[in-house]
PDB file of N, CA and C in Angstrom:
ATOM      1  N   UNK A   1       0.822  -1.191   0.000  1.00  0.00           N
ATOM      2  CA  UNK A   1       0.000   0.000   0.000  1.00  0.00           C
ATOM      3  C   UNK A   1       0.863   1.250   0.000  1.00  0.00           C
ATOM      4  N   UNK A   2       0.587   2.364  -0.551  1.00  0.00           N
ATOM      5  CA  UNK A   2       0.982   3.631  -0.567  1.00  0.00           C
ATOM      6  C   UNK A   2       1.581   4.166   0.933  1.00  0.00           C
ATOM      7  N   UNK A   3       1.750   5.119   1.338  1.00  0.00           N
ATOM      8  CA  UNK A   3       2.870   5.852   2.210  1.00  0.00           C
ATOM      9  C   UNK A   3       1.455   6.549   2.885  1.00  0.00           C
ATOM     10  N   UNK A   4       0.907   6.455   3.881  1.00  0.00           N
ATOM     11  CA  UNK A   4      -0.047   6.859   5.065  1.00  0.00           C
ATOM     12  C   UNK A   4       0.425   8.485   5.901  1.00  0.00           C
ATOM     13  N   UNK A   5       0.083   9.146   6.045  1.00  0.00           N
ATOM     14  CA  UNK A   5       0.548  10.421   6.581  1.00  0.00           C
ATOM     15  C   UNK A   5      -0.071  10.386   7.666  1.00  0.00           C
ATOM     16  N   UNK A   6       0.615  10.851   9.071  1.00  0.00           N
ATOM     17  CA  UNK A   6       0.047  10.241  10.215  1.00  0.00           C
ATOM     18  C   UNK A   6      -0.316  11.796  10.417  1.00  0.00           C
ATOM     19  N   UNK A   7      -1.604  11.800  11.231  1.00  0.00           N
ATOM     20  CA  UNK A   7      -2.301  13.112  11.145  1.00  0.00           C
ATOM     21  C   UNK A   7      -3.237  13.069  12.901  1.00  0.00           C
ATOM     22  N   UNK A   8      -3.621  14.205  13.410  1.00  0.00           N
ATOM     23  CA  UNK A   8      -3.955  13.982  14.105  1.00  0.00           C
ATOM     24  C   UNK A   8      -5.506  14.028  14.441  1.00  0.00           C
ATOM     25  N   UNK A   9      -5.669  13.342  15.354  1.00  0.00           N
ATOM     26  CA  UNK A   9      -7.443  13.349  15.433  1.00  0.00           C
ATOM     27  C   UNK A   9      -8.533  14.611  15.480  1.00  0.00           C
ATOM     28  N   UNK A  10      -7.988  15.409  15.523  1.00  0.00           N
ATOM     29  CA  UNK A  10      -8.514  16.860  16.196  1.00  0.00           C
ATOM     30  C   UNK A  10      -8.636  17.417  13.880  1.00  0.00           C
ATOM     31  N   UNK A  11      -7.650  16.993  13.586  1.00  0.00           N
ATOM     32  CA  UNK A  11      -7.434  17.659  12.140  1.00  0.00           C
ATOM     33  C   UNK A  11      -8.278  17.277  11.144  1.00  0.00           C
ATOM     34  N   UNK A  12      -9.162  15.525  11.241  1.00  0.00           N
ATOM     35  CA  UNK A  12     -10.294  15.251  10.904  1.00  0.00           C
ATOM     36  C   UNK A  12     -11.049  15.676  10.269  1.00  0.00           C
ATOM     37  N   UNK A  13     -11.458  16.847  11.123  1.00  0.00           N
ATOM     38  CA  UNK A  13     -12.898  18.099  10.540  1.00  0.00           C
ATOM     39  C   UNK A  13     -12.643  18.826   9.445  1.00  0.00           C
ATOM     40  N   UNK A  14     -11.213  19.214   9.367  1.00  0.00           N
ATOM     41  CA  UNK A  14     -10.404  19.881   8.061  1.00  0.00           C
ATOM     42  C   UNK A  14     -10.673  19.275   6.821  1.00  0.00           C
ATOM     43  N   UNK A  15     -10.900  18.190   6.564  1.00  0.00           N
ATOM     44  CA  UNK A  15     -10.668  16.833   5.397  1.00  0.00           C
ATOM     45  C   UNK A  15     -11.951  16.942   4.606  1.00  0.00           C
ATOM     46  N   UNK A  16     -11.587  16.612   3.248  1.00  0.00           N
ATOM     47  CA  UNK A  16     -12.710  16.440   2.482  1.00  0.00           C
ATOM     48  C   UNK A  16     -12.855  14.977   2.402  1.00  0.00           C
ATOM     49  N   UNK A  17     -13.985  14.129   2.130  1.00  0.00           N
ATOM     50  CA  UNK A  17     -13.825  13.161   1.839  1.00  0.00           C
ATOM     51  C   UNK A  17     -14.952  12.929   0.857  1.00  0.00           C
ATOM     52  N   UNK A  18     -14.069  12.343  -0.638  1.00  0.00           N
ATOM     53  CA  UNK A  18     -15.464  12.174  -1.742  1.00  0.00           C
ATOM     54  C   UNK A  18     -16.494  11.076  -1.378  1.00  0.00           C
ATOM     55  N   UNK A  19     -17.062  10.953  -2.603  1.00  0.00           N
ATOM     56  CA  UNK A  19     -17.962   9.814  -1.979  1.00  0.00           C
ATOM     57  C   UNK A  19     -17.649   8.107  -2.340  1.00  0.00           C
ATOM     58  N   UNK A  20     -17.036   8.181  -2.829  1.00  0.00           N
ATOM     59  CA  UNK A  20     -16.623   6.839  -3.734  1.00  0.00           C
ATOM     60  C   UNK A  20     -16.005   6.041  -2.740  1.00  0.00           C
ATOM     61  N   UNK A  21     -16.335   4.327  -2.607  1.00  0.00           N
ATOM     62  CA  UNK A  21     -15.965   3.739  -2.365  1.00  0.00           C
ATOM     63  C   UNK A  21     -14.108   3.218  -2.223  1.00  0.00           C
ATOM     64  N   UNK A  22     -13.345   3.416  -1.360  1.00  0.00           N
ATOM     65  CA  UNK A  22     -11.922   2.844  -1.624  1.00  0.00           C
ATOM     66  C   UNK A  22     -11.744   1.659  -1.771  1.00  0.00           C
ATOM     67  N   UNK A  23     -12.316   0.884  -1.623  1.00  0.00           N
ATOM     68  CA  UNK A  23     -11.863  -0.760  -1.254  1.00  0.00           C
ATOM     69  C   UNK A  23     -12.668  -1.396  -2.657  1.00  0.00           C
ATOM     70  N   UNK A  24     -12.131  -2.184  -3.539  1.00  0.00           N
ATOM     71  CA  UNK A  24     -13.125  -2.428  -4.715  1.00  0.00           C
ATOM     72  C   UNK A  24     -13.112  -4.083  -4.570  1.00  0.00           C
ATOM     73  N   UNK A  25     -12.775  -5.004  -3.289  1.00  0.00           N
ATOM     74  CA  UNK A  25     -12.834  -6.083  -3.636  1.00  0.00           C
ATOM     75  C   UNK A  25     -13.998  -6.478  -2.320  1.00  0.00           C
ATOM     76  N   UNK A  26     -14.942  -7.139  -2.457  1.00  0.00           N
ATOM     77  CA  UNK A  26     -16.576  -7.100  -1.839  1.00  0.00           C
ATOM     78  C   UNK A  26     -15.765  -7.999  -0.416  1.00  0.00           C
ATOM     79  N   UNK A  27     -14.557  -8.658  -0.364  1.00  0.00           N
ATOM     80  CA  UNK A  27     -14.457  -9.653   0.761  1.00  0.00           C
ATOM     81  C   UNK A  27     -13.461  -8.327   1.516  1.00  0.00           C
ATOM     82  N   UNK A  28     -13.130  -7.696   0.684  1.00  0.00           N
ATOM     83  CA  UNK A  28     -12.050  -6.807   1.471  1.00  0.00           C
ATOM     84  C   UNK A  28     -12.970  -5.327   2.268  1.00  0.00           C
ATOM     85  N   UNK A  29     -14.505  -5.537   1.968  1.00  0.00           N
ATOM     86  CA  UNK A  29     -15.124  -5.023   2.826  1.00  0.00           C
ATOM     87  C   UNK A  29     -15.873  -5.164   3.500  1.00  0.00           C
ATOM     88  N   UNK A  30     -16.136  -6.297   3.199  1.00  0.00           N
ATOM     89  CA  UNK A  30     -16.970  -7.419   4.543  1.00  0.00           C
ATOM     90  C   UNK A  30     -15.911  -7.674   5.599  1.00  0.00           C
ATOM     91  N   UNK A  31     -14.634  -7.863   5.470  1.00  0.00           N
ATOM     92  CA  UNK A  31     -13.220  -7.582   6.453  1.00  0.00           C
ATOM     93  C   UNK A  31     -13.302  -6.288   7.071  1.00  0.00           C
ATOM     94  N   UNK A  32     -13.430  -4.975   6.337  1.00  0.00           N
ATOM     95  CA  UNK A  32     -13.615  -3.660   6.968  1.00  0.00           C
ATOM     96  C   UNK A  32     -14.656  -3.627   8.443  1.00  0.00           C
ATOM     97  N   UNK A  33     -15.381  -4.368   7.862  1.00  0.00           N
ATOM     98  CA  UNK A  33     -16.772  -4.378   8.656  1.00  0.00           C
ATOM     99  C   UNK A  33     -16.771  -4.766   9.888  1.00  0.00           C
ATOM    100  N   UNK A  34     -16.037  -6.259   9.555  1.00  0.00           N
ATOM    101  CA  UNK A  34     -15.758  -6.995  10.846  1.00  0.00           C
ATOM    102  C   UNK A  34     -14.852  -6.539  11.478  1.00  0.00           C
ATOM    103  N   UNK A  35     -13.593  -5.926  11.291  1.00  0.00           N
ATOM    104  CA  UNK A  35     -12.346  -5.169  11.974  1.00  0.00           C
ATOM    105  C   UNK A  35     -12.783  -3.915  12.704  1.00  0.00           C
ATOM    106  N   UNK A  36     -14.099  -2.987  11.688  1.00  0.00           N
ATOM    107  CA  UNK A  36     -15.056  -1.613  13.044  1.00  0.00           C
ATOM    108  C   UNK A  36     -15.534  -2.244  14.080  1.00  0.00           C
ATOM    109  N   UNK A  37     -16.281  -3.478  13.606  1.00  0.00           N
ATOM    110  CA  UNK A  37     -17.444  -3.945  15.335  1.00  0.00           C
ATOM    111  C   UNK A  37     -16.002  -4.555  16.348  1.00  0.00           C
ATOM    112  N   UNK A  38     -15.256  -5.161  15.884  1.00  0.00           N
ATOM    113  CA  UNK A  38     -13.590  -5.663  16.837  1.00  0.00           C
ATOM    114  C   UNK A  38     -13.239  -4.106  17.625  1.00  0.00           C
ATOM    115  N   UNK A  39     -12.841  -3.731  16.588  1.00  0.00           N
ATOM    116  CA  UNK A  39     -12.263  -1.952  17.104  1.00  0.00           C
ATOM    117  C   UNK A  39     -13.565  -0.898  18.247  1.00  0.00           C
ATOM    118  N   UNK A  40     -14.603  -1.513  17.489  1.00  0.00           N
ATOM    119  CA  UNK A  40     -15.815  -0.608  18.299  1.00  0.00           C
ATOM    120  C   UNK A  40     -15.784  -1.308  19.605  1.00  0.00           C
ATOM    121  N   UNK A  41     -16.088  -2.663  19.863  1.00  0.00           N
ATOM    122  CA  UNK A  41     -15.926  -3.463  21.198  1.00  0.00           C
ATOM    123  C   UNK A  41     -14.807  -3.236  22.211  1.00  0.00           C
ATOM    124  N   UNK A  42     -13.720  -3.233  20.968  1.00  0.00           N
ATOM    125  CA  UNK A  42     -12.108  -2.740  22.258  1.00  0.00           C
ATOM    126  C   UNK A  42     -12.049  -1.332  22.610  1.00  0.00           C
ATOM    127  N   UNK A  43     -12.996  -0.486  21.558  1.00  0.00           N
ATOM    128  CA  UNK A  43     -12.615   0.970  22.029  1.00  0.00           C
ATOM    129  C   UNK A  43     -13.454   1.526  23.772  1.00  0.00           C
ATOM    130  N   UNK A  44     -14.416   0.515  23.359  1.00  0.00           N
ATOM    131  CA  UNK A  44     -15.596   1.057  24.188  1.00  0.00           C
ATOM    132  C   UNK A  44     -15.337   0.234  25.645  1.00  0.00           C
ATOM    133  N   UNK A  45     -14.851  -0.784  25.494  1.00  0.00           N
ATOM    134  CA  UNK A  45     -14.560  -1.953  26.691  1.00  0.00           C
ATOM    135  C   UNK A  45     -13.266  -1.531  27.016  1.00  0.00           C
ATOM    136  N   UNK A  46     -12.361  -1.034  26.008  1.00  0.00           N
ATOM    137  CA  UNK A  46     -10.978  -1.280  27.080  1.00  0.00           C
ATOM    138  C   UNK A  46     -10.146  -0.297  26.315  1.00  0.00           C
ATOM    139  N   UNK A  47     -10.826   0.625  25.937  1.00  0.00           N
ATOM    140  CA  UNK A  47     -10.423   1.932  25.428  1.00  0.00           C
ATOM    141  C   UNK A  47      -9.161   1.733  24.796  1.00  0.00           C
ATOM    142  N   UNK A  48      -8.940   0.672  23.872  1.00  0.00           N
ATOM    143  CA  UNK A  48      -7.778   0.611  23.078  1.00  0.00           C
ATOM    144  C   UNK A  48      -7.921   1.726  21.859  1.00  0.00           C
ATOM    145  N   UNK A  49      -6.502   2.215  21.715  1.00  0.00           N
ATOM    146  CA  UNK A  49      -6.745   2.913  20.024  1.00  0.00           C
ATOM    147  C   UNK A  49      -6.139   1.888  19.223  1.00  0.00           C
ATOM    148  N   UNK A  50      -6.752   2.336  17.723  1.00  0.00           N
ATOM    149  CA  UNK A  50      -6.996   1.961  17.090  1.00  0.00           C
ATOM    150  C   UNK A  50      -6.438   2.502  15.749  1.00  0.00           C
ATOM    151  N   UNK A  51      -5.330   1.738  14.704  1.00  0.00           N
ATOM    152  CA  UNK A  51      -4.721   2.687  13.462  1.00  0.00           C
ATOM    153  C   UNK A  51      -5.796   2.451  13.112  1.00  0.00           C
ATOM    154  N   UNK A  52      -6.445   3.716  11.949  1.00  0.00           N
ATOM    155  CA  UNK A  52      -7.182   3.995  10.834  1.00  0.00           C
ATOM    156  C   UNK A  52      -6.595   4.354   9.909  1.00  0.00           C
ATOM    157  N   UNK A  53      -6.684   3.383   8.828  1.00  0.00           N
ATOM    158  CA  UNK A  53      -5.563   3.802   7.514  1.00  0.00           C
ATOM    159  C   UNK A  53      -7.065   4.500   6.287  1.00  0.00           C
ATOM    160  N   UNK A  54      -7.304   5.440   5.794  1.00  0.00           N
ATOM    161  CA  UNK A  54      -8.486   6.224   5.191  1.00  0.00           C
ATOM    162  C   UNK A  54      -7.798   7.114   4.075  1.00  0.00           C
ATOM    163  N   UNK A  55      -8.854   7.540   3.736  1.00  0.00           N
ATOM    164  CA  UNK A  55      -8.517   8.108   2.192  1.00  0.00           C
ATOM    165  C   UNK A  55      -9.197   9.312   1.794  1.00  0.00           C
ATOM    166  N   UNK A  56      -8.565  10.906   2.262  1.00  0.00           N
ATOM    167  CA  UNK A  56      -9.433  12.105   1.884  1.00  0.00           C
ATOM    168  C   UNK A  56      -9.161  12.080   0.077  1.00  0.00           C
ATOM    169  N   UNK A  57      -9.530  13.512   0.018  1.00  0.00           N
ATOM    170  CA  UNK A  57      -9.707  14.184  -1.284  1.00  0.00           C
ATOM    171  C   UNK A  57      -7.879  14.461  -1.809  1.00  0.00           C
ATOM    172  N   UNK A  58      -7.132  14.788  -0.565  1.00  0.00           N
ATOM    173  CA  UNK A  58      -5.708  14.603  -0.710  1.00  0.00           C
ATOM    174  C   UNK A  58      -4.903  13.310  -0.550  1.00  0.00           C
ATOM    175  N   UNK A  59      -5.056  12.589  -0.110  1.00  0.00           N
ATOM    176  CA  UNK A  59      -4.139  11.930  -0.599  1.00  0.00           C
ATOM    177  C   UNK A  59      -4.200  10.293   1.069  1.00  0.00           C
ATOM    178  N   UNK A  60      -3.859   9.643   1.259  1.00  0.00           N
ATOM    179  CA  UNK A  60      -3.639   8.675   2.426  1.00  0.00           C
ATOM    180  C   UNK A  60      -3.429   8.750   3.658  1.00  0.00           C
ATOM    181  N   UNK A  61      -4.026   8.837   4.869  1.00  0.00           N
ATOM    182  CA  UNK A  61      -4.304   9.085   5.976  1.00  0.00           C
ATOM    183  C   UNK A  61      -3.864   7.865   7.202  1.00  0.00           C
ATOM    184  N   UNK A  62      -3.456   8.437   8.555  1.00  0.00           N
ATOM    185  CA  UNK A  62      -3.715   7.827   9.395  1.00  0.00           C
ATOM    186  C   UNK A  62      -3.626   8.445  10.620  1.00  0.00           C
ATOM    187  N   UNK A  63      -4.552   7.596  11.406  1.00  0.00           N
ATOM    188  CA  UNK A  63      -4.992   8.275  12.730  1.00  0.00           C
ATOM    189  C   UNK A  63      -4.884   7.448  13.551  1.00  0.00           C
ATOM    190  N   UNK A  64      -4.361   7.525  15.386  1.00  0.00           N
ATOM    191  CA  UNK A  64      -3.957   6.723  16.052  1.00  0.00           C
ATOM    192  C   UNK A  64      -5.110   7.299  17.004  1.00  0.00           C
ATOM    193  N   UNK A  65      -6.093   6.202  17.757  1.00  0.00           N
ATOM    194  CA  UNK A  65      -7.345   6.900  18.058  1.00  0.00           C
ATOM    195  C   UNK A  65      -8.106   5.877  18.564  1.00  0.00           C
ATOM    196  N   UNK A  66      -9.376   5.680  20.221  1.00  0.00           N
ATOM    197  CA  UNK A  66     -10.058   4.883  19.984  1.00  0.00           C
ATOM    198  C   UNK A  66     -11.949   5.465  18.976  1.00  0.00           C
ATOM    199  N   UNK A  67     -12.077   4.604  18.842  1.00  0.00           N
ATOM    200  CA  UNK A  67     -13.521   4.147  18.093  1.00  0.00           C
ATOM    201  C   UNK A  67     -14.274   4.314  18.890  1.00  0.00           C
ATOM    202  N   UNK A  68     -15.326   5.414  19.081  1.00  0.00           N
ATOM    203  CA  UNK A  68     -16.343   5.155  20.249  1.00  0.00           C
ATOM    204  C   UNK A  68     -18.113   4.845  19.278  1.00  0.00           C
ATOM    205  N   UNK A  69     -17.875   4.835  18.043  1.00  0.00           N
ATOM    206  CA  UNK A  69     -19.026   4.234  17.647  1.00  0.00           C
ATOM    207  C   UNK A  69     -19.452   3.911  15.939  1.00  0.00           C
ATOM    208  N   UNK A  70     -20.093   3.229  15.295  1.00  0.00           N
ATOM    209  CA  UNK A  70     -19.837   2.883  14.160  1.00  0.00           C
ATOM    210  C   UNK A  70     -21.245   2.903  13.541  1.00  0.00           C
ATOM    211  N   UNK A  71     -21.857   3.676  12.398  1.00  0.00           N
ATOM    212  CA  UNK A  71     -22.748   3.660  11.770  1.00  0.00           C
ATOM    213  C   UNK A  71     -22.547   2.734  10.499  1.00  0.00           C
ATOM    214  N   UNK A  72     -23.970   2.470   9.996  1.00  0.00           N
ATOM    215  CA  UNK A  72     -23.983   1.461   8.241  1.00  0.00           C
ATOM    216  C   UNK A  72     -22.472   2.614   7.221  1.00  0.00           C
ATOM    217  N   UNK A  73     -22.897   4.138   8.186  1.00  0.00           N
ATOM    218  CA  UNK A  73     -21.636   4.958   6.879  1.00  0.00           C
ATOM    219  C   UNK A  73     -20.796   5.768   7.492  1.00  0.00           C
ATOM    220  N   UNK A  74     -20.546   5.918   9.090  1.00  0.00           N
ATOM    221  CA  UNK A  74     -19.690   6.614   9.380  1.00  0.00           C
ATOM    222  C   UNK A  74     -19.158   5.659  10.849  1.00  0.00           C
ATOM    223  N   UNK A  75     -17.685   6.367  10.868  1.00  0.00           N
ATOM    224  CA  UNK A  75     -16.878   5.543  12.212  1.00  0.00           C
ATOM    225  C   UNK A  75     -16.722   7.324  13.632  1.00  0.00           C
ATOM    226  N   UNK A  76     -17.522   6.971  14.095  1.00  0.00           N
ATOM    227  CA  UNK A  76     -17.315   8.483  15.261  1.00  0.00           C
ATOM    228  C   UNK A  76     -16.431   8.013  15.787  1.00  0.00           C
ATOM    229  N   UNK A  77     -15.098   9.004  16.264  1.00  0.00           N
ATOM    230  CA  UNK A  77     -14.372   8.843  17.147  1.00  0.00           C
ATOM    231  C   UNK A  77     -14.945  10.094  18.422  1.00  0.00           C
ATOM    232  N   UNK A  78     -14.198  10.575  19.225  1.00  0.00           N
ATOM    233  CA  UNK A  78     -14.002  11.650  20.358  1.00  0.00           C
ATOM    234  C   UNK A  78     -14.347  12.886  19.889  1.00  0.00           C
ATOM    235  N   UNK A  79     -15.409  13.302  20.481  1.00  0.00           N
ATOM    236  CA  UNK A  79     -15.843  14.777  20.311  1.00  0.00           C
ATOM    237  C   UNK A  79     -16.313  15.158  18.916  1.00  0.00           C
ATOM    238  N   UNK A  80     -16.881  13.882  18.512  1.00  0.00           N
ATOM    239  CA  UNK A  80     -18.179  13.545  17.145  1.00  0.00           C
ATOM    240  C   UNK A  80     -17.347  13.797  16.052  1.00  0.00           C
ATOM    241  N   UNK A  81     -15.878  13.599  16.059  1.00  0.00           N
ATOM    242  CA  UNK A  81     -15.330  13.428  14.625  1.00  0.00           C
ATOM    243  C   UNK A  81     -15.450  12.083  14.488  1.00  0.00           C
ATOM    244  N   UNK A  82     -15.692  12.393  12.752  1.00  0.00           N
ATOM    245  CA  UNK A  82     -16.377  10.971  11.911  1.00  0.00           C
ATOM    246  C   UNK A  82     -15.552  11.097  10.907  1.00  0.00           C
ATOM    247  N   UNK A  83     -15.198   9.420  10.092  1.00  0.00           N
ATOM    248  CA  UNK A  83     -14.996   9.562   9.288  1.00  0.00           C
ATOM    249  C   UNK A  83     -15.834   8.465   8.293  1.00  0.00           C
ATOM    250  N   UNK A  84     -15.953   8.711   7.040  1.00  0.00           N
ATOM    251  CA  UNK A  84     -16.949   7.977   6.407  1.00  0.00           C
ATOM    252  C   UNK A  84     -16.476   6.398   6.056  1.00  0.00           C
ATOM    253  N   UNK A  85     -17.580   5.429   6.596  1.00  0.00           N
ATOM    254  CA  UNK A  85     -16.866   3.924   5.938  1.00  0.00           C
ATOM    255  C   UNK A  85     -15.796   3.956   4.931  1.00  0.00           C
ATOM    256  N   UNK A  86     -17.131   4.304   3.868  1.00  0.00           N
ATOM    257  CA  UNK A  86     -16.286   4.019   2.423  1.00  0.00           C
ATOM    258  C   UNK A  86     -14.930   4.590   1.964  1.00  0.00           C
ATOM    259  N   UNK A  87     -14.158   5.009   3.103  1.00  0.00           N
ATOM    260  CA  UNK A  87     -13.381   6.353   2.941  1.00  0.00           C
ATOM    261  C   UNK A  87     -11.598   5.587   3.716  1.00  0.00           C
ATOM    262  N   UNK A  88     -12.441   4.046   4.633  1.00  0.00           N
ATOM    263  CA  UNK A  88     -11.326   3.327   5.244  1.00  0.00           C
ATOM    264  C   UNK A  88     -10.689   2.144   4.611  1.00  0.00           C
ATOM    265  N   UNK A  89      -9.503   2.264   4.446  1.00  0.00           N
ATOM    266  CA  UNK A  89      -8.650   0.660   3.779  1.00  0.00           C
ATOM    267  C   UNK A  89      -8.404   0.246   4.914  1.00  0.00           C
ATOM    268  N   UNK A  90      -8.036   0.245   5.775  1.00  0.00           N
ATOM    269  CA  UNK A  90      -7.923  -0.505   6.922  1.00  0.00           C
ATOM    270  C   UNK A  90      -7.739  -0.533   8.392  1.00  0.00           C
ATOM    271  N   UNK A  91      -7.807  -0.990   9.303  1.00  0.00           N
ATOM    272  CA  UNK A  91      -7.956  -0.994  10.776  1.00  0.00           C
ATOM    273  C   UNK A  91      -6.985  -2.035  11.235  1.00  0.00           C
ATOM    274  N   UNK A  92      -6.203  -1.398  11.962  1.00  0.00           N
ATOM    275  CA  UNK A  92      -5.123  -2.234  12.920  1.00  0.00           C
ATOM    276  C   UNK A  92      -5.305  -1.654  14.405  1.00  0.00           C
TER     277      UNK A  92
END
């Protein structure tokens, strides 16, 4: 994968994010899926953070952060920054 720019959680709100799907293979987002409800359970139970590897209008993202909640289209972290599903390659 490409070179991730580590950014901070607060900088979020700044970001554009289009609408288009990043992930184009259907098992590699049924994986997304299952890695938010993992990340949503540890954020909320045992306040682990969580890498978010995501994708604005500029260019490859990452955020070191817990997950406090997960919609069908957005991931809320702390103090209602969101970022959109379709917008994440991956969760470590």
């Amino acid at each position: 994968m490409n070179e991730y720019q580590l950014i901070d959680k607060e900088s979020i709100v700044d970001l554009h994010f289009p609408k288009n799907e990043v992930l184009e293979d259907i098992d590699d987002i049924k994986q997304r899926k299952q890695d938010l409800d993992r990340a949503l359970t540890l954020g909320n139970l045992e306040h682990v953070k969580m890498k978010i590897y995501f994708e604005d209008d500029a260019g490859n993202k990452m955020v070191e952060t817990t997950i406090w909640g997960v919609t069908d289209s957005r991931v809320i972290l702390k103090q209602g920054v969101v970022i959109p599903v379709n917008r994440i390659h991956k969760i470590i």
